[in-house]
N, C-alpha and C. Protein backbone atom coordinates (compact mmCIF):
# COMPACT_ATOMS: atom_id res chain seq x y z
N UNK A 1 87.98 113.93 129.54
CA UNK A 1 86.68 113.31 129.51
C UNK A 1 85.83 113.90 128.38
N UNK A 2 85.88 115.09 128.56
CA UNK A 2 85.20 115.85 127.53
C UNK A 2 84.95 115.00 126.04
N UNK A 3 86.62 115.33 125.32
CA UNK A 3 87.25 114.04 123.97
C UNK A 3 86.65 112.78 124.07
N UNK A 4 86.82 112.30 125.06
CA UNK A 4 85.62 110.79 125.36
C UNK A 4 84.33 110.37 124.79
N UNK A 5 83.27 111.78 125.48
CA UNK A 5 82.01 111.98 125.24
C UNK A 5 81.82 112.40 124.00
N UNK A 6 82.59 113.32 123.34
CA UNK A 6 82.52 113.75 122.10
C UNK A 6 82.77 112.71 120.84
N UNK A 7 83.91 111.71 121.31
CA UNK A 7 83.86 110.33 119.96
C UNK A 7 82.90 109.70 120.61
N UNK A 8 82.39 109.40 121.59
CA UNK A 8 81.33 108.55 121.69
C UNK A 8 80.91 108.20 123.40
N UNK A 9 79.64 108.91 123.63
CA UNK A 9 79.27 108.76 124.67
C UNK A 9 78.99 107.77 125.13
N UNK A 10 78.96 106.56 124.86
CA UNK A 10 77.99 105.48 125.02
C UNK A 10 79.17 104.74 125.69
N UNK A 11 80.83 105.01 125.24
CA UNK A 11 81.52 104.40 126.12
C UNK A 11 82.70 104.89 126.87
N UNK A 12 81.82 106.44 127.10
CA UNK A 12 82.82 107.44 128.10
C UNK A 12 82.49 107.16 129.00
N UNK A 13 83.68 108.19 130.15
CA UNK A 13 83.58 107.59 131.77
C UNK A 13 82.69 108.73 132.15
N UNK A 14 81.12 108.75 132.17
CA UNK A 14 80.33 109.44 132.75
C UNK A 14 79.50 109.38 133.71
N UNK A 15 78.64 109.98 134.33
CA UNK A 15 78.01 109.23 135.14
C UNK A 15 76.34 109.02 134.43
N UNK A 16 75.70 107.44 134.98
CA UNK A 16 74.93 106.64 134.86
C UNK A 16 73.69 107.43 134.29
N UNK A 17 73.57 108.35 135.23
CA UNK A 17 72.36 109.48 134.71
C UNK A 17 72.56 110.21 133.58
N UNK A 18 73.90 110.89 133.06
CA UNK A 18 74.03 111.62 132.06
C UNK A 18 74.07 110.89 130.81
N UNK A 19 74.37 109.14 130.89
CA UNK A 19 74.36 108.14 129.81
C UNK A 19 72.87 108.05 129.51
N UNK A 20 72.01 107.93 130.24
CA UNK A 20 71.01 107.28 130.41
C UNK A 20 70.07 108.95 129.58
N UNK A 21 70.31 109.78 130.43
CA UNK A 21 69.60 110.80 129.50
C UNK A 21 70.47 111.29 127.93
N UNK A 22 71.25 111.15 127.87
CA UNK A 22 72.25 111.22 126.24
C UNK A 22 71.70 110.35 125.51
N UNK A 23 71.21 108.87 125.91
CA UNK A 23 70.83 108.07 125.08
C UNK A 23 69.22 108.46 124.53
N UNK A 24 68.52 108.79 125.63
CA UNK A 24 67.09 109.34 125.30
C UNK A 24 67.39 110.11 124.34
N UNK A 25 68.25 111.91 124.79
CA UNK A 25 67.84 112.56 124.21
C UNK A 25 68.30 112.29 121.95
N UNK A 26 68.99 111.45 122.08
CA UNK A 26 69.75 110.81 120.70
C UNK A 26 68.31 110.38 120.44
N UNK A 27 67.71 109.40 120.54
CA UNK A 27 66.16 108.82 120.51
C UNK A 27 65.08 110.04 119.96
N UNK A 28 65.05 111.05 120.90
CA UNK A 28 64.41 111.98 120.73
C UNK A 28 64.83 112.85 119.50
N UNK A 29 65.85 113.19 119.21
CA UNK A 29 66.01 113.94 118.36
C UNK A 29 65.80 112.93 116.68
N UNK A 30 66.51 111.53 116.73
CA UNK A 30 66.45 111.40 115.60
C UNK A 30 64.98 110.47 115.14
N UNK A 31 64.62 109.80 116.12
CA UNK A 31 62.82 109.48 115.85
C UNK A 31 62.20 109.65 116.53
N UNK A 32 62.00 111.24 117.02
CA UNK A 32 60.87 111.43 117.63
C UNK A 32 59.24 110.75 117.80
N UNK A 33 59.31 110.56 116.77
CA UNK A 33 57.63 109.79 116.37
C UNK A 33 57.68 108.77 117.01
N UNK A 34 58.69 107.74 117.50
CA UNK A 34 58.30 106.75 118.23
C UNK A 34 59.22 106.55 119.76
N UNK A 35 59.08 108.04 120.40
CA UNK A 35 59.05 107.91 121.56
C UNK A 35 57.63 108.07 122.64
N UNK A 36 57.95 107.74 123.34
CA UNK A 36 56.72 107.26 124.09
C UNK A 36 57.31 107.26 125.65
N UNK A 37 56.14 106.85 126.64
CA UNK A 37 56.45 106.53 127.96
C UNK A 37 57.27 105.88 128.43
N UNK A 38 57.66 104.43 127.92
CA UNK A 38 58.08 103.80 128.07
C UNK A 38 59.86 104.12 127.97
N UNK A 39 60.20 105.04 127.30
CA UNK A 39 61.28 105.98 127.05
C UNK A 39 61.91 106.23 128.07
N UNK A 40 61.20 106.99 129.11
CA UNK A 40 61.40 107.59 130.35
C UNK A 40 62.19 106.62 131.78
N UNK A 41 61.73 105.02 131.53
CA UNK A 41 61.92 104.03 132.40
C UNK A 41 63.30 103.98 132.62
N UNK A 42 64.41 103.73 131.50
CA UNK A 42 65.93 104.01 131.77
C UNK A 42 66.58 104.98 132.55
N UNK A 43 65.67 106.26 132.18
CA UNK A 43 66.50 107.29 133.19
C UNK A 43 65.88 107.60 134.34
N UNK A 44 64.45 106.96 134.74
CA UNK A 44 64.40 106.71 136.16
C UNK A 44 64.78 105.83 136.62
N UNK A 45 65.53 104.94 135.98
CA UNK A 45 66.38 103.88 137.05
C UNK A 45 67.50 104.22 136.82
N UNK A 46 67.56 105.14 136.49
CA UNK A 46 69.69 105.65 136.12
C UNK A 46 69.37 107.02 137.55
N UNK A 47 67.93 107.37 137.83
CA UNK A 47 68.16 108.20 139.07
C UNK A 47 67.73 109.54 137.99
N UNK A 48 67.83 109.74 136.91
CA UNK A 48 67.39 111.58 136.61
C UNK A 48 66.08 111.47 137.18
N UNK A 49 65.88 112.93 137.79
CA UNK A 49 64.20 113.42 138.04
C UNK A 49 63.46 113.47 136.77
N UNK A 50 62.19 113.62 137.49
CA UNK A 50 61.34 114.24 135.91
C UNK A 50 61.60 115.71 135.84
N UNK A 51 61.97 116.78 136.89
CA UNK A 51 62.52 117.99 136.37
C UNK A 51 63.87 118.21 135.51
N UNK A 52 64.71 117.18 136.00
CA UNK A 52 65.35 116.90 134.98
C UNK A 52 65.89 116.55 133.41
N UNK A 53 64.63 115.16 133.61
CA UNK A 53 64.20 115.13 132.29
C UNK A 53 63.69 116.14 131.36
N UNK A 54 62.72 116.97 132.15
CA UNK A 54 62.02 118.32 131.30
C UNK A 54 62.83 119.18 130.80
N UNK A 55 63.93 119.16 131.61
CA UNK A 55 64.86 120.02 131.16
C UNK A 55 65.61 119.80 130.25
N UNK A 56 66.20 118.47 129.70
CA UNK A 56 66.97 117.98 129.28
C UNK A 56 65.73 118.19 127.65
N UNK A 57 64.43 117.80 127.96
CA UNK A 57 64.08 117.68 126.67
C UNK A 57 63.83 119.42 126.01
N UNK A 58 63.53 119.85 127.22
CA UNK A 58 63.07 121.50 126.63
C UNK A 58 64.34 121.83 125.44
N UNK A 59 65.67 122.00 126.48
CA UNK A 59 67.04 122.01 126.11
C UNK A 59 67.45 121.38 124.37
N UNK A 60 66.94 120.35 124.24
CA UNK A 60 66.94 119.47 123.07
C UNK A 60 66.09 120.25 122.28
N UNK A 61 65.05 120.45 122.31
CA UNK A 61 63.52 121.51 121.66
C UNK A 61 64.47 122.67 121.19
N UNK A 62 65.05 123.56 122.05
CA UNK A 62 65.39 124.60 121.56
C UNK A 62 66.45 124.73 120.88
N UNK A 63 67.37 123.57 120.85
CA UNK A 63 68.65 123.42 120.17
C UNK A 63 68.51 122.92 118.52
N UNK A 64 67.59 122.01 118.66
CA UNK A 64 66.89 121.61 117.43
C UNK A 64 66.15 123.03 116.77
N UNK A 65 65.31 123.94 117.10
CA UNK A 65 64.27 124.66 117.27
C UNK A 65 65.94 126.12 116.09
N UNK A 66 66.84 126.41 117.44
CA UNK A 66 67.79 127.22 116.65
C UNK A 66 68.67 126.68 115.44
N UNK A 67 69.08 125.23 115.44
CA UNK A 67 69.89 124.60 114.44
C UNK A 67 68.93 124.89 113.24
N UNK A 68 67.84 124.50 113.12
CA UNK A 68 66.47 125.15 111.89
C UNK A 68 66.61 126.22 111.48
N UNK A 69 66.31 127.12 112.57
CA UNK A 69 66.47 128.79 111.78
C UNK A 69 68.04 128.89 111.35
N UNK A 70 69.11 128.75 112.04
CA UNK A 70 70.46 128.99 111.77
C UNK A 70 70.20 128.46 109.76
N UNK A 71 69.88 127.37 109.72
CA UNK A 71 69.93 126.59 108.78
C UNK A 71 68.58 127.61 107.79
N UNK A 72 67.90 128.06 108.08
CA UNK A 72 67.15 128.32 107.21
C UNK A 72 67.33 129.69 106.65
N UNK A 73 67.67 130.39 108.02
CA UNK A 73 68.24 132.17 107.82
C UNK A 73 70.15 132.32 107.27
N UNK A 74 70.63 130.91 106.90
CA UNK A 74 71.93 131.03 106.76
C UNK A 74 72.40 131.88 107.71
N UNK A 75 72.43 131.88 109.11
CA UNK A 75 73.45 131.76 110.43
C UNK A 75 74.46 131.02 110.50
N UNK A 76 75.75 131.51 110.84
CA UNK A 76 77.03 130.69 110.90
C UNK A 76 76.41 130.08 112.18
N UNK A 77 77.05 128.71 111.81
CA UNK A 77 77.01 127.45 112.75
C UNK A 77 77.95 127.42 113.16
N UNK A 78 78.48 126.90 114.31
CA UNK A 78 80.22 126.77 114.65
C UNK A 78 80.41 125.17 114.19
N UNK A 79 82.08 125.36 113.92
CA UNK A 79 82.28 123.73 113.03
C UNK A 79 82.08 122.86 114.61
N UNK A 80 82.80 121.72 114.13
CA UNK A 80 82.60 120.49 115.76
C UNK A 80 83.86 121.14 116.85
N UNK A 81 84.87 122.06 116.01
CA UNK A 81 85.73 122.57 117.19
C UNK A 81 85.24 123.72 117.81
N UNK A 82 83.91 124.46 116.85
CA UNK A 82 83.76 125.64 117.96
C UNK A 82 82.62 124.71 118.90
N UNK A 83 81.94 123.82 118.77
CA UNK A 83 80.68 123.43 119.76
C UNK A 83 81.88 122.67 120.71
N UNK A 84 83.06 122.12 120.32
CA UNK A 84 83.80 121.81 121.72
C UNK A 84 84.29 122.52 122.49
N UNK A 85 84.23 124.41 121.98
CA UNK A 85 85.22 125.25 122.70
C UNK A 85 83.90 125.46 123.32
N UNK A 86 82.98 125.68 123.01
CA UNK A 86 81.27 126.20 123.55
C UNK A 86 81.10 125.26 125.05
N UNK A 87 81.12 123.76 124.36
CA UNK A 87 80.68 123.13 125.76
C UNK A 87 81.80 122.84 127.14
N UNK A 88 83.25 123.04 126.42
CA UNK A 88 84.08 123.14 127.54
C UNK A 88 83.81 124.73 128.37
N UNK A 89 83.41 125.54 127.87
CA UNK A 89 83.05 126.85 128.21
C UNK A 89 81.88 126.44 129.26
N UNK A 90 80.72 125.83 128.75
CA UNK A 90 79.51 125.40 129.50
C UNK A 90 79.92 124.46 130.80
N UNK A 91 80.89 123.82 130.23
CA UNK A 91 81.52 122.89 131.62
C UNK A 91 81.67 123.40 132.63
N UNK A 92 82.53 124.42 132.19
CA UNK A 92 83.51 125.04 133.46
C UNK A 92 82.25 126.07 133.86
N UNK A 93 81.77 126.54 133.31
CA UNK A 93 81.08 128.12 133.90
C UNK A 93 79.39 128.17 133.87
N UNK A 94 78.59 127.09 133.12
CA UNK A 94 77.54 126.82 133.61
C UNK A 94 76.68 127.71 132.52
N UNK A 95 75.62 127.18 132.50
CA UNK A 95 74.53 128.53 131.71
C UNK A 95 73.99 129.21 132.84
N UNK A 96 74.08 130.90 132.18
CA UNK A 96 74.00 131.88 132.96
C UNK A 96 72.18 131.74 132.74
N UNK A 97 72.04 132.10 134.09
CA UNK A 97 70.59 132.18 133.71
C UNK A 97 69.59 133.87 133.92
C-alpha cells in the first residue's frame, strides 16, 4: 500500500479520511493563498475531526517550516528512498511523542 500512496495517492487503497486530508494538505502546501473555509468541507464529510485537521496542518507547517532551513543551512535531505524508509518506519512504530 505504502508504493500505492507514494506513485499516487489520489488512486491508492486508503481510507476516505486520509484521501480527503492528503488532498487538502497538497492544496495547502502548494497555494496556500487561496485556501479558505470552504477547504475544510471535504474532510468533514470524509469524517476527519477538526483536531485532526489541526494536526494534520500544524504537521504540514513544520515539515515545510524544516524543508526551508534544511534548504537554506544546506542540511542533507534524504532522497525519495530515504523519506520511504522514514515513513514505513512512521507506519509501523508511530511518532514518539
Amino acid at each position: 500500500m505504502l508504493q500505492a500512496v507514494l506513485t499516487d495517492w489520489r488512486t491508492a487503497p486508503i481510507d476516505r479520511k486520509l484521501r480527503a486530508t492528503l488532498g487538502f494538505l497538497e492544496t495547502l502546501t502548494l497555494t496556500p493563498a487561496e485556501v479558505g473555509a470552504a477547504d475544510l468541507a471535504p474532510l468533514r464529510a470524509a469524517g476527519v475531526t477538526d483536531e485532526a485537521i489541526e494536526d494534520a496542518i500544524e504537521v504540514c507547517a513544520l515539515f515545510s517550516v524544516y524543508n526551508r532551513l534544511a534548504d537554506a543551512l544546506g542540511f542533507h535531505v534524504p532522497t525519495g528512498d530515504g523519506h520511504a524508509a522514514l515513513a514505513r518506519f512512521v507506519l509501523k512504530r508511530g511518532y514518539l511523542v
